[in-house]
C-alpha atoms as a PDB file:
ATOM      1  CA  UNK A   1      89.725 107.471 100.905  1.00  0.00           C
ATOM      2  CA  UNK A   2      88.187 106.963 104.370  1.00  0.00           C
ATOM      3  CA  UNK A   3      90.059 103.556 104.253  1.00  0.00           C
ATOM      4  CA  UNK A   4      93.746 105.628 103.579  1.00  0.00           C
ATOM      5  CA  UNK A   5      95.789 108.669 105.598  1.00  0.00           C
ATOM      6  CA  UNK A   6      94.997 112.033 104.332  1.00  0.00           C
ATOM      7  CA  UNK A   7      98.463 112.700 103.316  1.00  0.00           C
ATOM      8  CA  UNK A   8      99.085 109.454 101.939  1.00  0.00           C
ATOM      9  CA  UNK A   9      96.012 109.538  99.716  1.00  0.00           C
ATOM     10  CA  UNK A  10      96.836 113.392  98.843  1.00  0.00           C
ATOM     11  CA  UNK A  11     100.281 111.940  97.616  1.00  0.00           C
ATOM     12  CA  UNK A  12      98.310 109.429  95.534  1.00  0.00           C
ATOM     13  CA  UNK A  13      95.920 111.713  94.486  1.00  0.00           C
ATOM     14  CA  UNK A  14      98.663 113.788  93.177  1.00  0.00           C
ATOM     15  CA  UNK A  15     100.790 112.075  91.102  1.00  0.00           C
ATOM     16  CA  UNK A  16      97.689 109.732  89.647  1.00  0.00           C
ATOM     17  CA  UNK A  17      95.886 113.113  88.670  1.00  0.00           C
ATOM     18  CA  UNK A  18      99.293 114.414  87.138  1.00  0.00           C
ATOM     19  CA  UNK A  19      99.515 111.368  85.066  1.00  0.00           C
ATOM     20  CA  UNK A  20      96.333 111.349  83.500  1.00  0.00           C
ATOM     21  CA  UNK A  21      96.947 114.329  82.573  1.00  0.00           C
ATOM     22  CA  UNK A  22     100.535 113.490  80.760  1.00  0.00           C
ATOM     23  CA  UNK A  23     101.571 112.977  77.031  1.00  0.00           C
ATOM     24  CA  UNK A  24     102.259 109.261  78.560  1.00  0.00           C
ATOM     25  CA  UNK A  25      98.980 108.918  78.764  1.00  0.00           C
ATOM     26  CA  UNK A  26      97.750 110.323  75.779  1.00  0.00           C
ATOM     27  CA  UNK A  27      99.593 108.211  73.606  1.00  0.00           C
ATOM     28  CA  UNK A  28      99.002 104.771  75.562  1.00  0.00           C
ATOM     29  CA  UNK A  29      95.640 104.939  75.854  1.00  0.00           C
ATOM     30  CA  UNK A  30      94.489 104.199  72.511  1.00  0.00           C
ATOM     31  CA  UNK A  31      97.464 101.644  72.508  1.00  0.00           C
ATOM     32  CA  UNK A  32      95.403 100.067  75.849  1.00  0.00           C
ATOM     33  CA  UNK A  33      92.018  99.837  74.097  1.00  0.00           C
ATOM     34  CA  UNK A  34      92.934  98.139  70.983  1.00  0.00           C
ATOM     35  CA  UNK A  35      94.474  95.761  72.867  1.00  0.00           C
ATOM     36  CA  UNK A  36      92.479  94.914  75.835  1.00  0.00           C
ATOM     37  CA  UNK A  37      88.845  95.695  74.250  1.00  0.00           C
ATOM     38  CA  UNK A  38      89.832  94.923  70.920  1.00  0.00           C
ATOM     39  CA  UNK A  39      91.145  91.424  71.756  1.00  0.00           C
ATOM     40  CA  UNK A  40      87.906  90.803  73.815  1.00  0.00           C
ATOM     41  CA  UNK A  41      86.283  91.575  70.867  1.00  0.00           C
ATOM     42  CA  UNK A  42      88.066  89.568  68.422  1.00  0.00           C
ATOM     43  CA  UNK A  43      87.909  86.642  70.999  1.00  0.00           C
ATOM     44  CA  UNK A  44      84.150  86.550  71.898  1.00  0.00           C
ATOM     45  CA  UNK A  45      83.445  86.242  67.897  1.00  0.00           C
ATOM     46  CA  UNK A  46      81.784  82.898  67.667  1.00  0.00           C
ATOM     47  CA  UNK A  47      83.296  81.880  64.591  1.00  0.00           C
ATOM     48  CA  UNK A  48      87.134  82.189  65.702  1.00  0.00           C
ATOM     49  CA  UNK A  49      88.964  79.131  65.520  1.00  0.00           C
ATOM     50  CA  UNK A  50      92.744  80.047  67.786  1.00  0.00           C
ATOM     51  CA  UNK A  51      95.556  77.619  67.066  1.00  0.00           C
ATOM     52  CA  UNK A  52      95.057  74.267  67.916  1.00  0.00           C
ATOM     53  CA  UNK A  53      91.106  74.148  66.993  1.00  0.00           C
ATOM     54  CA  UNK A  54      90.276  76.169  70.039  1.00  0.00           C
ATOM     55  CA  UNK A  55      87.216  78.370  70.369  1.00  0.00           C
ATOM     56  CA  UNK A  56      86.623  80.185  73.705  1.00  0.00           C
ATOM     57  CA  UNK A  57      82.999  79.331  74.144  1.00  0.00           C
ATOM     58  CA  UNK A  58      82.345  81.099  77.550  1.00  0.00           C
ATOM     59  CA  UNK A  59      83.192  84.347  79.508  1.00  0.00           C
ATOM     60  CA  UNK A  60      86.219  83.407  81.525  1.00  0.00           C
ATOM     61  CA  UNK A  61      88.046  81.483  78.613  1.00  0.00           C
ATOM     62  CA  UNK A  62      87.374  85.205  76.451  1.00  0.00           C
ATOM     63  CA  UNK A  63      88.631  87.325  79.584  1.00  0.00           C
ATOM     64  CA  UNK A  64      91.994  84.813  79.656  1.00  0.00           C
ATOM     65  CA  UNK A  65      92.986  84.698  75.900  1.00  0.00           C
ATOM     66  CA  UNK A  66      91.884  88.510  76.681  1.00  0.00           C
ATOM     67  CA  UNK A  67      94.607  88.740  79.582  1.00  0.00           C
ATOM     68  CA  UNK A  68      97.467  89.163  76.536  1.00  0.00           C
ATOM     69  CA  UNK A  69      96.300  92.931  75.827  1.00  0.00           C
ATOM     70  CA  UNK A  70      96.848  93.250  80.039  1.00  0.00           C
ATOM     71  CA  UNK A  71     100.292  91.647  79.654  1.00  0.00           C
ATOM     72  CA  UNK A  72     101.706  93.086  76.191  1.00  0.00           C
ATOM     73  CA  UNK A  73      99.621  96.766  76.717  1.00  0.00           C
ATOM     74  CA  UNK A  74      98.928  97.293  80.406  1.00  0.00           C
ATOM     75  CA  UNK A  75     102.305  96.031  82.154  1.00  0.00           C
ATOM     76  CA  UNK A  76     104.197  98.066  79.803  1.00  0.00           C
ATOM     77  CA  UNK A  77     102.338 101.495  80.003  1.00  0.00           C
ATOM     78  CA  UNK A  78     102.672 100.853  83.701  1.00  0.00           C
ATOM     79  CA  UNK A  79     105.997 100.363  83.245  1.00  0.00           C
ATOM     80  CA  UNK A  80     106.463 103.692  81.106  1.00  0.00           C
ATOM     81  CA  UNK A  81     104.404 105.413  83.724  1.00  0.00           C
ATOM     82  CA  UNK A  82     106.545 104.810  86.389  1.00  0.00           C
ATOM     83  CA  UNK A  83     109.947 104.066  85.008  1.00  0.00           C
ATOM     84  CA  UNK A  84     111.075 107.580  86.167  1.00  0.00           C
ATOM     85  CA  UNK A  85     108.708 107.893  89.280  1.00  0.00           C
ATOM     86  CA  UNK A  86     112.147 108.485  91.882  1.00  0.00           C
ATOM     87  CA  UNK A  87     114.695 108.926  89.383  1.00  0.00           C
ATOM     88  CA  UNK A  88     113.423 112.413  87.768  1.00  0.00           C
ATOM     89  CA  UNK A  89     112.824 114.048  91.335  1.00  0.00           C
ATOM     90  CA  UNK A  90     116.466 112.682  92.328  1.00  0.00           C
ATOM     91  CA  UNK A  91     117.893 114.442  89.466  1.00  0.00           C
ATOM     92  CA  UNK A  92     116.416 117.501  89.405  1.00  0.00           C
ATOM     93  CA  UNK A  93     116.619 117.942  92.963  1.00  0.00           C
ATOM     94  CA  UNK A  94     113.098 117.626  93.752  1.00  0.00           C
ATOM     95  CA  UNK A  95     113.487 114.340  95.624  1.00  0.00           C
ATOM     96  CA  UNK A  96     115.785 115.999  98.498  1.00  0.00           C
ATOM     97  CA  UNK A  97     112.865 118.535  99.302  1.00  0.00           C
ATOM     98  CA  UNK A  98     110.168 116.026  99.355  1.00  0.00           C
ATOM     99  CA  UNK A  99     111.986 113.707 101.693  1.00  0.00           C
ATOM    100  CA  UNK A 100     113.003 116.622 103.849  1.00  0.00           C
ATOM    101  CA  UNK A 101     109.061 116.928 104.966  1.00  0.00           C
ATOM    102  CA  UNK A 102     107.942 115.364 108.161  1.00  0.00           C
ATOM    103  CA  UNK A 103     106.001 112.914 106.503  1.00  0.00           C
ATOM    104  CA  UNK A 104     107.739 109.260 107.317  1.00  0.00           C
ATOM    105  CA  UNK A 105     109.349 107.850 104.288  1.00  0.00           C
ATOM    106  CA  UNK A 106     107.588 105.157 104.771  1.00  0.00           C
ATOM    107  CA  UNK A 107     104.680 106.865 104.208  1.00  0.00           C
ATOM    108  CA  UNK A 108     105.645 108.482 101.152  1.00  0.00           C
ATOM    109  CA  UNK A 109     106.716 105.366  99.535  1.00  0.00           C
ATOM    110  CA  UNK A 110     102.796 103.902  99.625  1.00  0.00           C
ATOM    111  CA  UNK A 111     101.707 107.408  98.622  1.00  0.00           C
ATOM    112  CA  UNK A 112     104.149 107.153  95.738  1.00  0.00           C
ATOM    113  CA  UNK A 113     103.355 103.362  94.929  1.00  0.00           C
ATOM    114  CA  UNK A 114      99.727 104.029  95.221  1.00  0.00           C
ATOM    115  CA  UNK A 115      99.827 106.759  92.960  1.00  0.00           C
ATOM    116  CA  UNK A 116     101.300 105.158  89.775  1.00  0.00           C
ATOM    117  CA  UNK A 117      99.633 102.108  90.528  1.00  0.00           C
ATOM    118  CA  UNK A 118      96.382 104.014  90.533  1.00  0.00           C
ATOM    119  CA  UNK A 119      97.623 106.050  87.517  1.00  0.00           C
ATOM    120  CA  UNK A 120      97.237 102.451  85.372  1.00  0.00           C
ATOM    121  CA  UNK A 121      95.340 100.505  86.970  1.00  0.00           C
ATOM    122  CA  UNK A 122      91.751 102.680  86.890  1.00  0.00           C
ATOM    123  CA  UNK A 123      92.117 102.881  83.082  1.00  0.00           C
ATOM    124  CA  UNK A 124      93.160  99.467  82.723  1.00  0.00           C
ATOM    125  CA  UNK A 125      90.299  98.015  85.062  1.00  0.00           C
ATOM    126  CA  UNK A 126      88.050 100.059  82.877  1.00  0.00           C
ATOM    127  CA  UNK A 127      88.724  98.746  79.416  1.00  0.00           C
ATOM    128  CA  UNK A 128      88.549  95.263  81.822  1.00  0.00           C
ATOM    129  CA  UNK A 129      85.407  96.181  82.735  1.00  0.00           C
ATOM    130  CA  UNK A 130      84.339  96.749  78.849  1.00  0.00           C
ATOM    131  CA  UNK A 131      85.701  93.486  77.687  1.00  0.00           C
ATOM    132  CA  UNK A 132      83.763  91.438  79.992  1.00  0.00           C
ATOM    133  CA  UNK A 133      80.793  93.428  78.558  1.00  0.00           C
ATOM    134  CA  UNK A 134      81.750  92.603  75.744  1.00  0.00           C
ATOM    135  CA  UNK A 135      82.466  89.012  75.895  1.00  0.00           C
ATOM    136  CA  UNK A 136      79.065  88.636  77.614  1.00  0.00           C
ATOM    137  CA  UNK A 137      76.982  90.530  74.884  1.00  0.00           C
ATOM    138  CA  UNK A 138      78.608  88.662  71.919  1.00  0.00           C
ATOM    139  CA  UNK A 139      78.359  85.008  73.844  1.00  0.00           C
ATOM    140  CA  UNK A 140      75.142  85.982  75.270  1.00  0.00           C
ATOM    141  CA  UNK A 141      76.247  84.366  78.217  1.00  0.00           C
ATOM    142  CA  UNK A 142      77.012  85.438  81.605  1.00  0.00           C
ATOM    143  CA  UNK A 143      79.687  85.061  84.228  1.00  0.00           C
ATOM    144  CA  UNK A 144      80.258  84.647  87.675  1.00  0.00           C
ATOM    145  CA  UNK A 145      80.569  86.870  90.459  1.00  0.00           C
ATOM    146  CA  UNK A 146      83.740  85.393  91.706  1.00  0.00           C
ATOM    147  CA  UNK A 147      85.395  84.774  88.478  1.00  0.00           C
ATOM    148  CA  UNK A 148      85.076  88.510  87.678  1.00  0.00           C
ATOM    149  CA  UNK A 149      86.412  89.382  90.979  1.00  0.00           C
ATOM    150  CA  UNK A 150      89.295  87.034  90.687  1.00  0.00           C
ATOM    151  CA  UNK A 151      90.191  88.248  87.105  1.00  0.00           C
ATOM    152  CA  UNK A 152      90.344  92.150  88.524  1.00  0.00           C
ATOM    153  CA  UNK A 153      92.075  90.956  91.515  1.00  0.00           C
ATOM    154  CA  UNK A 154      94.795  89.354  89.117  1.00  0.00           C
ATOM    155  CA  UNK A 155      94.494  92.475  86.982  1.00  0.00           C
ATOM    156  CA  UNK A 156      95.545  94.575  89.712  1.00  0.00           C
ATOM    157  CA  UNK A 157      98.078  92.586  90.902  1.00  0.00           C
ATOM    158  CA  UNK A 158     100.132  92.143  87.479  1.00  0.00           C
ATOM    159  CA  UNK A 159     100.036  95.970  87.505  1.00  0.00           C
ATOM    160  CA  UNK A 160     101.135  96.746  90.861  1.00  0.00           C
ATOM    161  CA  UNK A 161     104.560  93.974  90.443  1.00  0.00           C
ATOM    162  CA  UNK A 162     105.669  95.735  87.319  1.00  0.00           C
ATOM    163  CA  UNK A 163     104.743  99.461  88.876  1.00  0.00           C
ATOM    164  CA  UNK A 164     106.720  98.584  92.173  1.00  0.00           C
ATOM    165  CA  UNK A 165     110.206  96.847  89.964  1.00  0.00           C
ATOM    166  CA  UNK A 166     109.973  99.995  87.865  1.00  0.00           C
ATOM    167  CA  UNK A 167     110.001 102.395  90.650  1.00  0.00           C
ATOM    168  CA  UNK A 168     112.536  99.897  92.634  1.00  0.00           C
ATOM    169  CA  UNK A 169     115.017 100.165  89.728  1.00  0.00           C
ATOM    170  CA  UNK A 170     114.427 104.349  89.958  1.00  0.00           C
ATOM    171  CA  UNK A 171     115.465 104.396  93.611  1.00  0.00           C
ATOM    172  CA  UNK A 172     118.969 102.781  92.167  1.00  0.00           C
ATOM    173  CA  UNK A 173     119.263 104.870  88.712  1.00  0.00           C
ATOM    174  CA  UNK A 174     120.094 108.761  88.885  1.00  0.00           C
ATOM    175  CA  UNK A 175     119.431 109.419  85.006  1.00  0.00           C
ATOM    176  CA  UNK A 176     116.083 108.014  83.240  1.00  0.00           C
ATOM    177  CA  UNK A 177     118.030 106.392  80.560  1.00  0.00           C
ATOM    178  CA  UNK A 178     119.379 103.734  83.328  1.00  0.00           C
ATOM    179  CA  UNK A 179     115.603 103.694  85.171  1.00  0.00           C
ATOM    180  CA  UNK A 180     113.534 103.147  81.777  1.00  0.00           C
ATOM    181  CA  UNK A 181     116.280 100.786  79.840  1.00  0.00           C
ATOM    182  CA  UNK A 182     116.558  98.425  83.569  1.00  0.00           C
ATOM    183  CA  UNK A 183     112.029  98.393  83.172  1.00  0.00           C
ATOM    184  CA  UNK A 184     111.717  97.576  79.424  1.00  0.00           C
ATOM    185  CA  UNK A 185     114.135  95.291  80.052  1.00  0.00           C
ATOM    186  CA  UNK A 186     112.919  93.740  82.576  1.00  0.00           C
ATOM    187  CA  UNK A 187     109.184  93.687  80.914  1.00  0.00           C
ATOM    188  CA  UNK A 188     110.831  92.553  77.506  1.00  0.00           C
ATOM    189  CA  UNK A 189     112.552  89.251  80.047  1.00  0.00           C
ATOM    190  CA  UNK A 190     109.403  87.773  80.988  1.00  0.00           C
ATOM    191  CA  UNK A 191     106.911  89.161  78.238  1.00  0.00           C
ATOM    192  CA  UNK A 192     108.862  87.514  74.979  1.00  0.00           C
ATOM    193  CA  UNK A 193     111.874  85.879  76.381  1.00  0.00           C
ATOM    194  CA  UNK A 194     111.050  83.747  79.624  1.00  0.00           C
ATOM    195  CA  UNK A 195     109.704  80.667  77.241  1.00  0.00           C
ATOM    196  CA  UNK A 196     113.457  80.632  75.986  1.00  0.00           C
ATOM    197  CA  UNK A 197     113.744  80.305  79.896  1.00  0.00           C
ATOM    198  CA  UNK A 198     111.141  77.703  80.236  1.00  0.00           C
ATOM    199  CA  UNK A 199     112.431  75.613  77.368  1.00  0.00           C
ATOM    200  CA  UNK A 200     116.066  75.483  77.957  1.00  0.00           C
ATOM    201  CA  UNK A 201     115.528  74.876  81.667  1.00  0.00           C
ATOM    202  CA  UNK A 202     113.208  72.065  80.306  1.00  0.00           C
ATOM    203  CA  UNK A 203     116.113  71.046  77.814  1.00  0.00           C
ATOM    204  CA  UNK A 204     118.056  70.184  80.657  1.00  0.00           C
ATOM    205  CA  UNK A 205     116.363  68.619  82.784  1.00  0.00           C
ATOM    206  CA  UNK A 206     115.589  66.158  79.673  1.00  0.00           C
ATOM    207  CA  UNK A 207     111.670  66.809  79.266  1.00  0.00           C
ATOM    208  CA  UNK A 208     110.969  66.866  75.844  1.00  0.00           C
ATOM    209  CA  UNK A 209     110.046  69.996  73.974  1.00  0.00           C
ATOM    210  CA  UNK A 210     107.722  70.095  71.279  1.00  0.00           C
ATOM    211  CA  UNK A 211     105.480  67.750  72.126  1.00  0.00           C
ATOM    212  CA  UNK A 212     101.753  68.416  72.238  1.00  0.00           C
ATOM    213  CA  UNK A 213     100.056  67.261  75.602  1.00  0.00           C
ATOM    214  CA  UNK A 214     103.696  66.563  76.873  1.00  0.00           C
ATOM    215  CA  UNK A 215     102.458  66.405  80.910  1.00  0.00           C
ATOM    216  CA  UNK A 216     106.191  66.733  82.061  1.00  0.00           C
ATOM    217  CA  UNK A 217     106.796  69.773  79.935  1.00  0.00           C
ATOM    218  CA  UNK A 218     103.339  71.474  80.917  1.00  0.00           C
ATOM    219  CA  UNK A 219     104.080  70.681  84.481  1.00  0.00           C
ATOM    220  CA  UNK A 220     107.270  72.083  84.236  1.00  0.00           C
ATOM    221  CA  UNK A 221     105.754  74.997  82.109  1.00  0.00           C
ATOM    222  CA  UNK A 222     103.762  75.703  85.364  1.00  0.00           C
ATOM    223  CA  UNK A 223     105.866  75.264  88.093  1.00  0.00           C
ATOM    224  CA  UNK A 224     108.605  77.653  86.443  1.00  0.00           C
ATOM    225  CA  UNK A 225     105.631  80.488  85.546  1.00  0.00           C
ATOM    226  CA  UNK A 226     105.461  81.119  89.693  1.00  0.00           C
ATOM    227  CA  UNK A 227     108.941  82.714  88.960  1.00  0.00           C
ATOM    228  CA  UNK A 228     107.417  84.956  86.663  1.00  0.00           C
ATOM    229  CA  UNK A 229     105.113  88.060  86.860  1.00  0.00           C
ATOM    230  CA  UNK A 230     103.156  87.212  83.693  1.00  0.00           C
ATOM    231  CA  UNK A 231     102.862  83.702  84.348  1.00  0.00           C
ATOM    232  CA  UNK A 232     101.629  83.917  88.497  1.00  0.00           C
ATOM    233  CA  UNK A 233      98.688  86.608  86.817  1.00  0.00           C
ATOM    234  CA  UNK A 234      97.610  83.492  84.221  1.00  0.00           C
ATOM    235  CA  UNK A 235      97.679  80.771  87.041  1.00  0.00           C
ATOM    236  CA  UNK A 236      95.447  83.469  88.855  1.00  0.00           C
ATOM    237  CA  UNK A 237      93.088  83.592  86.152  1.00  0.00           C
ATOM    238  CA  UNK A 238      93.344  79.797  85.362  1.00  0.00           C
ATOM    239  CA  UNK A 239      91.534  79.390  88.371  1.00  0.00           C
ATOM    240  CA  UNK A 240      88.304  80.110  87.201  1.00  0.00           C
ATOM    241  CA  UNK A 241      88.748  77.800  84.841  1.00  0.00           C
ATOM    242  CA  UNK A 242      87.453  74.348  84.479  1.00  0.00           C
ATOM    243  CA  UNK A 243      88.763  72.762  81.791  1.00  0.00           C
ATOM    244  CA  UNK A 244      92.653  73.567  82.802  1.00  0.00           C
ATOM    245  CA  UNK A 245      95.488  71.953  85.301  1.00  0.00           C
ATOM    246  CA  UNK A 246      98.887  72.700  84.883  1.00  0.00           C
ATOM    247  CA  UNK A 247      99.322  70.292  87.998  1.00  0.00           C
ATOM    248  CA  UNK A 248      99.860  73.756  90.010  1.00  0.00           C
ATOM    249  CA  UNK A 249      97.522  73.862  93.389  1.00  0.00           C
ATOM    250  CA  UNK A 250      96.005  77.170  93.147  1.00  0.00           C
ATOM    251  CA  UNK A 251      96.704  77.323  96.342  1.00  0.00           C
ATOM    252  CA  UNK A 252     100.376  77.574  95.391  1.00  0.00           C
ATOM    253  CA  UNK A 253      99.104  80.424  92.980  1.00  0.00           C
ATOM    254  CA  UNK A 254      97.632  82.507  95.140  1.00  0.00           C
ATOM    255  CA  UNK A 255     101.094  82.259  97.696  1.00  0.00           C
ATOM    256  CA  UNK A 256     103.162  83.378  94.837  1.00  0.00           C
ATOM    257  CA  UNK A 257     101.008  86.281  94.012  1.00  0.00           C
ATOM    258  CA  UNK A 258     101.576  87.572  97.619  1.00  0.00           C
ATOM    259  CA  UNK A 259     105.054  86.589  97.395  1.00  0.00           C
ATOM    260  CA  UNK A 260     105.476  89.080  94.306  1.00  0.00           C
ATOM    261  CA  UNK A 261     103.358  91.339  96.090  1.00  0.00           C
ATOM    262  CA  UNK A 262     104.712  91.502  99.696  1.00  0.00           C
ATOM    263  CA  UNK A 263     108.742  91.721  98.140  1.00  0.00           C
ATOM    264  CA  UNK A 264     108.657  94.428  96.202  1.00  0.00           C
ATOM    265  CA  UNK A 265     106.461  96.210  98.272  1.00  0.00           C
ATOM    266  CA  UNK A 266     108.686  96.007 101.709  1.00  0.00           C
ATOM    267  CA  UNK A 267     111.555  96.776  99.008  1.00  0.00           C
ATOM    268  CA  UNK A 268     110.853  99.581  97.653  1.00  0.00           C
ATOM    269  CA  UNK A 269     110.113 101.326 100.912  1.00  0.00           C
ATOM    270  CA  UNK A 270     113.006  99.886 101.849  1.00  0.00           C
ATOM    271  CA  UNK A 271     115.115 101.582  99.419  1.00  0.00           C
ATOM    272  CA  UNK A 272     112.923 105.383 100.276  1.00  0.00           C
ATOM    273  CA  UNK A 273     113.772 105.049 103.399  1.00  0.00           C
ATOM    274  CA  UNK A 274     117.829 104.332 103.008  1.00  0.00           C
ATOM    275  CA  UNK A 275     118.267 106.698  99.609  1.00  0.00           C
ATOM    276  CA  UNK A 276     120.495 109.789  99.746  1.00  0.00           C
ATOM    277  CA  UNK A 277     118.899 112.425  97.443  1.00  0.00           C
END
């Protein structure tokens, strides 16, 4: 709080406390913990054998095969959370009043984005917070400082991407039908359909598909997951670890996570500060 304007953290405060407190949230949160603390229990069983022969053996490898509840469960509550964050306000005539204040736009626009980020984010970093428990009771092993940090860090930031597109595509819609069929859409595109992406992009370029241990296709594979929200927060938590190389420098990684971070930020104050209510 000390860290954040009063007004801009009473904003935040508002609509995070407000959401809680919703139907929304009533009905995703036991969605969110069979996913993300049910998977890390599932995972950390020392007698699961995943496709392919694999068995996650440590902490990190739990907390990535883990990482699906975040992408199926968490991106799309945050997406439900905030699909109507400008859009409802705008049509009920709310908006016009709040933007009338003399609070700066901009100022309201981090209020706003901090608010339904916050809104799914605490919850989500939470259950996170159980599964690594979790994983560390049933492995009896433990894990790293900075491979928990990193793993929250890329928690947060998968959140916050699909939080700020959903509340982007509300600046643009004036009904919540347009706002909430643009961010399902958009979560359904690189959730289930970008490996029909990956793999015709790959078709054309003449890498062969199909083949186990293919390097072209898995460096491909890589390369082509920057352009996606899902795939930048698994880089992220490839990085701690050892055993994987998609031949992506992490250092790439870590640029495209402020790349998805920095553009939809700037844009969606962008758009709060040019909207007519």
């Amino acid at each position: 709080m000390m860290l954040i304007p009063v007004e801009i953290y009473a904003i935040a405060r508002r609509i995070c406390v407000a959401k809680w407190k919703s139907n929304r949230m009533i009905i995703m949160l036991p969605i969110l913990i069979l996913f993300i603390p049910g998977m890390a229990w599932g995972f950390s069983d020392p007698d699961v054998m995943l496709p392919g022969g694999i068995t996650p053996d440590n902490v990190p490898e739990v907390l990535f095969y883990t990482s699906l509840g975040v992408v199926f469960a968490g991106t799309m509550c945050g997406v439900l959370l905030s699909f109507d964050g400008i859009s409802r306000d705008r049509f009920s005539g709310v908006l016009e009043v709040k933007l009338s204040q003399p609070m700066p736009r901009s100022s309201q626009s981090i209020g706003i984005a901090l608010g339904y980020w916050a809104a799914i984010l605490i919850p989500v970093w939470t259950l996170w917070l159980i599964s690594t428990i979790i994983a560390m009771y049933r492995l009896e092993a433990s894990v790293e400082i900075i491979d928990m940090i990193i793993s929250f860090i890329g928690v947060a930031l998968v959140l916050v991407w699909y939080v700020l597109f959903s509340l982007i595509a509300s600046t643009y819609s004036k009904d919540q039908g347009t706002s909430i069929a643009f961010g399902v859409g958009m979560w359904f595109l690189f959730t289930f359909l970008w490996a029909l992406v990956t793999s015709m992009v790959a078709f054309a370029s003449g890498v062969e598909i199909g083949e186990v241990n293919n390097t072209e296709m898995i460096k491909l594979e890589g390369y082509l997951d920057l352009l996606s929200p899902n795939g930048v927060f698994h880089h992220l938590l490839e990085t701690t670890l050892d055993d994987v190389d998609r031949g992506v420098p992490r250092l790439i990684s870590w640029l495209s996570a402020l790349i998805w971070t920095c553009i939809p930020w700037y844009w969606f104050k962008f758009r709060l500060n040019q909207i007519k209510p």
